[in-house]
PDB file of N, CA and C in Angstrom:
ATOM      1  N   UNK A   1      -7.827  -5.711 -11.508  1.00  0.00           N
ATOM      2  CA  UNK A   1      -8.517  -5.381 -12.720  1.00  0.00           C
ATOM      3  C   UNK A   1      -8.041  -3.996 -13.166  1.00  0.00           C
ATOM      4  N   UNK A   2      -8.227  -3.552 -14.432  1.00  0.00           N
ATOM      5  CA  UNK A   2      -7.540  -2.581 -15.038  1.00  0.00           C
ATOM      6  C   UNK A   2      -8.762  -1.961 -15.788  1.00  0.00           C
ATOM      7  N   UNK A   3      -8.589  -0.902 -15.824  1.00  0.00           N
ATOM      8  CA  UNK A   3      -9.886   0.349 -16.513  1.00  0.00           C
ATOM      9  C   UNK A   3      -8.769   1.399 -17.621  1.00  0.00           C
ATOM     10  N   UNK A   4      -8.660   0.758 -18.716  1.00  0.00           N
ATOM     11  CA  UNK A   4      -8.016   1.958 -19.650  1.00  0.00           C
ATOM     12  C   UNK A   4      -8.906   2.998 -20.326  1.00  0.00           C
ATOM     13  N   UNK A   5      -8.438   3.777 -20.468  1.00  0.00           N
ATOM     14  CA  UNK A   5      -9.159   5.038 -21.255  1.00  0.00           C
ATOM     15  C   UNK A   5      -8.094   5.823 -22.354  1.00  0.00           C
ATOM     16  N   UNK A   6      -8.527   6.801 -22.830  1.00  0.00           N
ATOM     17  CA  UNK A   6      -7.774   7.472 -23.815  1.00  0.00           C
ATOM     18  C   UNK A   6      -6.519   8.490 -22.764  1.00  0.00           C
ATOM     19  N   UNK A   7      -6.626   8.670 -21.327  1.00  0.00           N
ATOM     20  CA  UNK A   7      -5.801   9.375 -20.500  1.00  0.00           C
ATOM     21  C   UNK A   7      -5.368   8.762 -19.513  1.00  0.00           C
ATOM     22  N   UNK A   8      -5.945   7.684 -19.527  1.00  0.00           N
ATOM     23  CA  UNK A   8      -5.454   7.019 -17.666  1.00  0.00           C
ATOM     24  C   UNK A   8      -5.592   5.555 -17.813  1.00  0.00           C
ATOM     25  N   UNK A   9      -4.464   4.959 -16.593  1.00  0.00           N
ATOM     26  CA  UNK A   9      -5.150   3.899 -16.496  1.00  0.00           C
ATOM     27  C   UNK A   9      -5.443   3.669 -15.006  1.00  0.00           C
ATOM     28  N   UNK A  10      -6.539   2.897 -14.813  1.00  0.00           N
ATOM     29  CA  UNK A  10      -7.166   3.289 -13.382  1.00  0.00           C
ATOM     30  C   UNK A  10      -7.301   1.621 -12.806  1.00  0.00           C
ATOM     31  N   UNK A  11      -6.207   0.829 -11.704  1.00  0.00           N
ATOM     32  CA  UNK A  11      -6.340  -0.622 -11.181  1.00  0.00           C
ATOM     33  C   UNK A  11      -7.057  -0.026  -9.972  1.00  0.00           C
ATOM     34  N   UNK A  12      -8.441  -1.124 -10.138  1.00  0.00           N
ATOM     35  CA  UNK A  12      -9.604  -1.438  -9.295  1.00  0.00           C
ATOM     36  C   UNK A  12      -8.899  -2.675  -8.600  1.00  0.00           C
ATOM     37  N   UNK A  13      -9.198  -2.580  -7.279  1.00  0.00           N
ATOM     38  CA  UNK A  13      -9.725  -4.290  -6.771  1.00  0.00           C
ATOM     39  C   UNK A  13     -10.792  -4.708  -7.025  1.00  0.00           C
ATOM     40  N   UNK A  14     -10.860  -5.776  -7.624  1.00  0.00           N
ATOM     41  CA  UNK A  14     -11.956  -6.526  -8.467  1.00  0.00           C
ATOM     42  C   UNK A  14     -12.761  -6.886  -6.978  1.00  0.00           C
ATOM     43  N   UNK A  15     -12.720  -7.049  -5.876  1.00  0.00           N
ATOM     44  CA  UNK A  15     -13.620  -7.887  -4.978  1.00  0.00           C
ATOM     45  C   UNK A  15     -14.118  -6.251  -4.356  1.00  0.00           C
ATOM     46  N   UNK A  16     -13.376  -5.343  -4.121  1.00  0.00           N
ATOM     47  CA  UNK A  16     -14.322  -4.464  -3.053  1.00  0.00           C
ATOM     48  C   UNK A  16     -14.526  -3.056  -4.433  1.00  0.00           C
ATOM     49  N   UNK A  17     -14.316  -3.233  -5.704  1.00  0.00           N
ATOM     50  CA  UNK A  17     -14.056  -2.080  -6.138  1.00  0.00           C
ATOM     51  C   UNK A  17     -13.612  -0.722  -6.135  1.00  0.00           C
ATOM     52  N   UNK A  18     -12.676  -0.985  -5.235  1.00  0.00           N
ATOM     53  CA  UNK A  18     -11.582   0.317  -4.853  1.00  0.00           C
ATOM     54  C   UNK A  18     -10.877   0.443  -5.897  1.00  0.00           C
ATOM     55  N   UNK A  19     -10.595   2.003  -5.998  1.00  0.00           N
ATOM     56  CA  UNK A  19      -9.157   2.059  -6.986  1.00  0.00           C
ATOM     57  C   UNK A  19      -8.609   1.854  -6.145  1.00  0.00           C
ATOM     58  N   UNK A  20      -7.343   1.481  -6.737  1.00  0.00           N
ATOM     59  CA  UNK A  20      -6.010   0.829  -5.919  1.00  0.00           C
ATOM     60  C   UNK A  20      -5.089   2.225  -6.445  1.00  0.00           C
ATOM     61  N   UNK A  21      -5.331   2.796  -7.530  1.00  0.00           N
ATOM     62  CA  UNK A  21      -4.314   3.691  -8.119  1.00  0.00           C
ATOM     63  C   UNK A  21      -4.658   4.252  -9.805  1.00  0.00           C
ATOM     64  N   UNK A  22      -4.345   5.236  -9.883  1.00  0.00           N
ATOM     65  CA  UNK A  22      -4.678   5.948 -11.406  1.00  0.00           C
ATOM     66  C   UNK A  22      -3.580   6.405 -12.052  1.00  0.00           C
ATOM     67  N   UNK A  23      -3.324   5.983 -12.895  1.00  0.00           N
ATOM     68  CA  UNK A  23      -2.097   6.497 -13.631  1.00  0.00           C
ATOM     69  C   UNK A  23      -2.240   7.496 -15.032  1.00  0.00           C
ATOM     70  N   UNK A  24      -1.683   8.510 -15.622  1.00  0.00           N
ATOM     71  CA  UNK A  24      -1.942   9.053 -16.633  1.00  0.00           C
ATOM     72  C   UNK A  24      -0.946   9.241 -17.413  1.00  0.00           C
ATOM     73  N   UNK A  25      -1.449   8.185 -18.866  1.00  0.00           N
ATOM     74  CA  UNK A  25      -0.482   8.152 -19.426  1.00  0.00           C
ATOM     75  C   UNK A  25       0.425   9.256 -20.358  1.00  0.00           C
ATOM     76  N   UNK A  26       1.952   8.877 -20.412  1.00  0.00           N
ATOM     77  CA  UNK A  26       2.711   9.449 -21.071  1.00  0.00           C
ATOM     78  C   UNK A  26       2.240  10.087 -22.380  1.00  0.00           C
ATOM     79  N   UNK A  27       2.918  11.338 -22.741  1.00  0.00           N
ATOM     80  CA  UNK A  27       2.803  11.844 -23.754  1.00  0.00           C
ATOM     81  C   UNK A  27       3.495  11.219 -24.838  1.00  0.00           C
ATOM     82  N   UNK A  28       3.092  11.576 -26.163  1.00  0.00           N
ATOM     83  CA  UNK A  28       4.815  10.817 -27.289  1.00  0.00           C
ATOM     84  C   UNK A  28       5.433  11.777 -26.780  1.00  0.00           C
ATOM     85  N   UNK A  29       6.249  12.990 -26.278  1.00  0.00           N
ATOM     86  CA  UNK A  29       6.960  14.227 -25.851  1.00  0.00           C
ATOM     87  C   UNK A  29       7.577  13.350 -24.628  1.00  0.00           C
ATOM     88  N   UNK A  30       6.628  12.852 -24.320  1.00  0.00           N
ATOM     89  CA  UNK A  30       7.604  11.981 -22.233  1.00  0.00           C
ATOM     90  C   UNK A  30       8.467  11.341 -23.193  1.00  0.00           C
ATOM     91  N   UNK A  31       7.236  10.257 -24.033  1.00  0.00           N
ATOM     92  CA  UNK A  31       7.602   8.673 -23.978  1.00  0.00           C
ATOM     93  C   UNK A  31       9.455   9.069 -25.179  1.00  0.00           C
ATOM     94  N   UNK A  32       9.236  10.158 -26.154  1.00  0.00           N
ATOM     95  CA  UNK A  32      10.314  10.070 -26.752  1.00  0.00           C
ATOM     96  C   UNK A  32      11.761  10.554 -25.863  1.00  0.00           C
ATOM     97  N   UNK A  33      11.467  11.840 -25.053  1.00  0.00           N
ATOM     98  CA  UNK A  33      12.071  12.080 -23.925  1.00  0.00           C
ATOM     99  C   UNK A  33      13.128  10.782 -22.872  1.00  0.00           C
ATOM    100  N   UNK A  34      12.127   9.957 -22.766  1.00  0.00           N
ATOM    101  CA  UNK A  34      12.366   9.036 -21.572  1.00  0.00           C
ATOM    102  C   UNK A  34      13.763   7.694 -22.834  1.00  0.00           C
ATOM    103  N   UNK A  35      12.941   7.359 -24.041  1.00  0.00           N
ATOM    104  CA  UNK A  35      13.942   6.980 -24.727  1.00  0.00           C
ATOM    105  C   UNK A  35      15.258   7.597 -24.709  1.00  0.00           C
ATOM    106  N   UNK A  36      15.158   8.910 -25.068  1.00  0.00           N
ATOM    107  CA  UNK A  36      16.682   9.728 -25.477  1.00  0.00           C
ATOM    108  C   UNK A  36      17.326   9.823 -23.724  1.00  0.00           C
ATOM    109  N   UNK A  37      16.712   9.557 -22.903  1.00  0.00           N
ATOM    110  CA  UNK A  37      17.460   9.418 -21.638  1.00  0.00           C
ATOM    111  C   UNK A  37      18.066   8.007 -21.345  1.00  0.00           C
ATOM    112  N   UNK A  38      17.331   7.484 -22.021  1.00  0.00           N
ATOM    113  CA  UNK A  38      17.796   6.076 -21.483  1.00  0.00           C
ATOM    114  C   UNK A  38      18.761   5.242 -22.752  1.00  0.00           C
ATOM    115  N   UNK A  39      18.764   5.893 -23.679  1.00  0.00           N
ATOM    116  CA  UNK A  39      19.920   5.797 -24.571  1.00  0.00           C
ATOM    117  C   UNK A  39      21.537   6.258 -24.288  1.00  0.00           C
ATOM    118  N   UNK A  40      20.947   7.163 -23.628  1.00  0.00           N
ATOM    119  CA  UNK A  40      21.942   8.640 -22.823  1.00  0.00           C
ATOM    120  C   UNK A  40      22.809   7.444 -21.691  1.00  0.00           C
ATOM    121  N   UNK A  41      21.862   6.955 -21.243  1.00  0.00           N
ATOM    122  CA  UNK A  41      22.210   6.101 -20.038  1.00  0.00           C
ATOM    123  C   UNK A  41      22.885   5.123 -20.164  1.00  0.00           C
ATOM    124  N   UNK A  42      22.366   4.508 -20.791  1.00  0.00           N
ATOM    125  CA  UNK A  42      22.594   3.323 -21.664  1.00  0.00           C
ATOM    126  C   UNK A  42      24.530   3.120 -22.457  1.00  0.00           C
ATOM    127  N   UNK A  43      24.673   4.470 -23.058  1.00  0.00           N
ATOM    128  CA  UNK A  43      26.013   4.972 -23.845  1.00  0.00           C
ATOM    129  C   UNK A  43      27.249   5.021 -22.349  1.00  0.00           C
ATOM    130  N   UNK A  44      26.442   5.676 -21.521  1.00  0.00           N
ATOM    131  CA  UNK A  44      27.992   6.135 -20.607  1.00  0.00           C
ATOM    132  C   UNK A  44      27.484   4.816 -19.495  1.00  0.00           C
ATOM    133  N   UNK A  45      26.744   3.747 -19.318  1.00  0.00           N
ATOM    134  CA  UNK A  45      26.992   2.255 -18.973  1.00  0.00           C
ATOM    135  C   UNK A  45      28.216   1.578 -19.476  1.00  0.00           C
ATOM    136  N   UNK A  46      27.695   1.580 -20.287  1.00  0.00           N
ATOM    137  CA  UNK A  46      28.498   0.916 -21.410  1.00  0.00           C
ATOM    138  C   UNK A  46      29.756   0.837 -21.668  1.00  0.00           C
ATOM    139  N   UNK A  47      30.566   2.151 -21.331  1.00  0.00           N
ATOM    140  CA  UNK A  47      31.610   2.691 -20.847  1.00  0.00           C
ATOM    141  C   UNK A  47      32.182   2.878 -19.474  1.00  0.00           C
ATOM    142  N   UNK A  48      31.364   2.300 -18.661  1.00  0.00           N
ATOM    143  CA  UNK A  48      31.878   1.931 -17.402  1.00  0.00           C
ATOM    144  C   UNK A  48      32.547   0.579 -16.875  1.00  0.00           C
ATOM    145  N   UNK A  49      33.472   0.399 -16.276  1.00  0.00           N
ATOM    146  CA  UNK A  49      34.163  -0.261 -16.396  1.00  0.00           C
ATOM    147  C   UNK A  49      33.713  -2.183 -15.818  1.00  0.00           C
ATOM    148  N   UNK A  50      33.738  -3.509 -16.073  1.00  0.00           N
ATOM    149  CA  UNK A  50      33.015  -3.938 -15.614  1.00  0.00           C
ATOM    150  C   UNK A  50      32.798  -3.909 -13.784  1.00  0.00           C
ATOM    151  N   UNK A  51      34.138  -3.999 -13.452  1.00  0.00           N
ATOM    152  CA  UNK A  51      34.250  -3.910 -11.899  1.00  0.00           C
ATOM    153  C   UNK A  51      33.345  -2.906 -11.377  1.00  0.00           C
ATOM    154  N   UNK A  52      33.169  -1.390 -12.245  1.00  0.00           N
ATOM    155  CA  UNK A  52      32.155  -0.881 -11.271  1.00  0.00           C
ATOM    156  C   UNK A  52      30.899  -1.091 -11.321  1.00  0.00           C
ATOM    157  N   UNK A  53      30.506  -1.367 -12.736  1.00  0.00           N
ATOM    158  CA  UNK A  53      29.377  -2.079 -12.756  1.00  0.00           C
ATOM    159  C   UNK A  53      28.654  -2.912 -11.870  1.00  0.00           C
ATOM    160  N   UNK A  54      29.338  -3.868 -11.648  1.00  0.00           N
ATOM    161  CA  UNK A  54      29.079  -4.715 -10.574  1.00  0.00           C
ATOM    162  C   UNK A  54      29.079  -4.521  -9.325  1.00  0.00           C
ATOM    163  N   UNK A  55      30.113  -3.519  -8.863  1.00  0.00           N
ATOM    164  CA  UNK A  55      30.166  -2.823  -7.564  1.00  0.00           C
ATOM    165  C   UNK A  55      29.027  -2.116  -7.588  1.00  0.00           C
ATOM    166  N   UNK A  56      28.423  -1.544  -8.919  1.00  0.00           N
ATOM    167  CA  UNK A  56      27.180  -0.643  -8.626  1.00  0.00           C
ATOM    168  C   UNK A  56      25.874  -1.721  -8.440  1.00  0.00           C
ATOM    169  N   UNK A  57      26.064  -2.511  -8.696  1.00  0.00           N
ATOM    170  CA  UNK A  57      24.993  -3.525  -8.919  1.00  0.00           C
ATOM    171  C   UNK A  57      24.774  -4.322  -7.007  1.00  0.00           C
ATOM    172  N   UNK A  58      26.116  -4.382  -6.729  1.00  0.00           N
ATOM    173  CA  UNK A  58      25.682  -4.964  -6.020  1.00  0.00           C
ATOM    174  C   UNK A  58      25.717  -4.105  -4.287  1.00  0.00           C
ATOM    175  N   UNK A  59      26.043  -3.138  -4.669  1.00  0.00           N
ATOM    176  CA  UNK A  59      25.647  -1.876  -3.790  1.00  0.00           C
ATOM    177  C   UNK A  59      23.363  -1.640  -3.837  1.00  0.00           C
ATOM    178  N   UNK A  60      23.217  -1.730  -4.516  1.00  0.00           N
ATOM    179  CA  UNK A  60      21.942  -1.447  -5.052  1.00  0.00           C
ATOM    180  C   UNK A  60      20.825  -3.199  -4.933  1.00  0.00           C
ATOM    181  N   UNK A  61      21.624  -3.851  -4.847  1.00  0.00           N
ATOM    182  CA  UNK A  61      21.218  -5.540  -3.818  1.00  0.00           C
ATOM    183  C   UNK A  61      20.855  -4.780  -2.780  1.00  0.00           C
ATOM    184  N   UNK A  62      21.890  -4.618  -2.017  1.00  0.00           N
ATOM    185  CA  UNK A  62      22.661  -4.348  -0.579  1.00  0.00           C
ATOM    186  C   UNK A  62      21.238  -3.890  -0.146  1.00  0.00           C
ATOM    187  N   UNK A  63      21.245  -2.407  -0.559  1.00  0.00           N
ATOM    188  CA  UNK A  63      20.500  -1.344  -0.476  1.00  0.00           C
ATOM    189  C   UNK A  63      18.695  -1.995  -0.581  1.00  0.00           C
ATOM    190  N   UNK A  64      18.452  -2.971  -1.281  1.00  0.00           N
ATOM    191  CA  UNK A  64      17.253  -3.691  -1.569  1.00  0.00           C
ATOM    192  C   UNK A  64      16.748  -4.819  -0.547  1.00  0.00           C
ATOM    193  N   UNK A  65      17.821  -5.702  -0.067  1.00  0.00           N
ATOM    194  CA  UNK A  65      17.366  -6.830   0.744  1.00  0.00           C
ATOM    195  C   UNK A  65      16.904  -6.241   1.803  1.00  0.00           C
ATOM    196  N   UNK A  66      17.023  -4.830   2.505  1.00  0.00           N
ATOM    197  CA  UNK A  66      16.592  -4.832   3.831  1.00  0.00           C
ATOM    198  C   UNK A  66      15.018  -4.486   3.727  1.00  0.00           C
ATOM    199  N   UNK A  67      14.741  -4.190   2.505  1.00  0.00           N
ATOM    200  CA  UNK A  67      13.388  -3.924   2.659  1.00  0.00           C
ATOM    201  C   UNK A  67      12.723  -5.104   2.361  1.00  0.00           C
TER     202      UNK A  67
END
């Protein structure tokens, strides 16, 4: 279950009413921030070549299945 407010959002477990976790949301200053990074990111991807791409991709599998 989820509890929003004007600053946070706060997931309860619905059966024992624990928070599970509180989050506080982004500013427009993050949220425009986090765009112009990931545009940023996005541009010099794009320009990477496909082979490493994929080498990066599947380095980052690799790195994932053991958990």
């Amino acid at each position: 279950m989820m509890n929003l407010s004007a600053t946070h959002a706060v997931s309860v477990n619905p059966t024992t009413g624990e928070v599970v976790s509180s989050l506080q949301w982004a500013s427009e200053r993050e949220v425009d921030a986090a765009i112009a990074l990931a545009a940023a990111g996005y541009r010099q991807w794009r320009q990477t070549p496909l082979a490493d791409r994929a080498d990066a991709l599947r380095r980052i599998g690799a790195a994932l299945r053991p958990r």
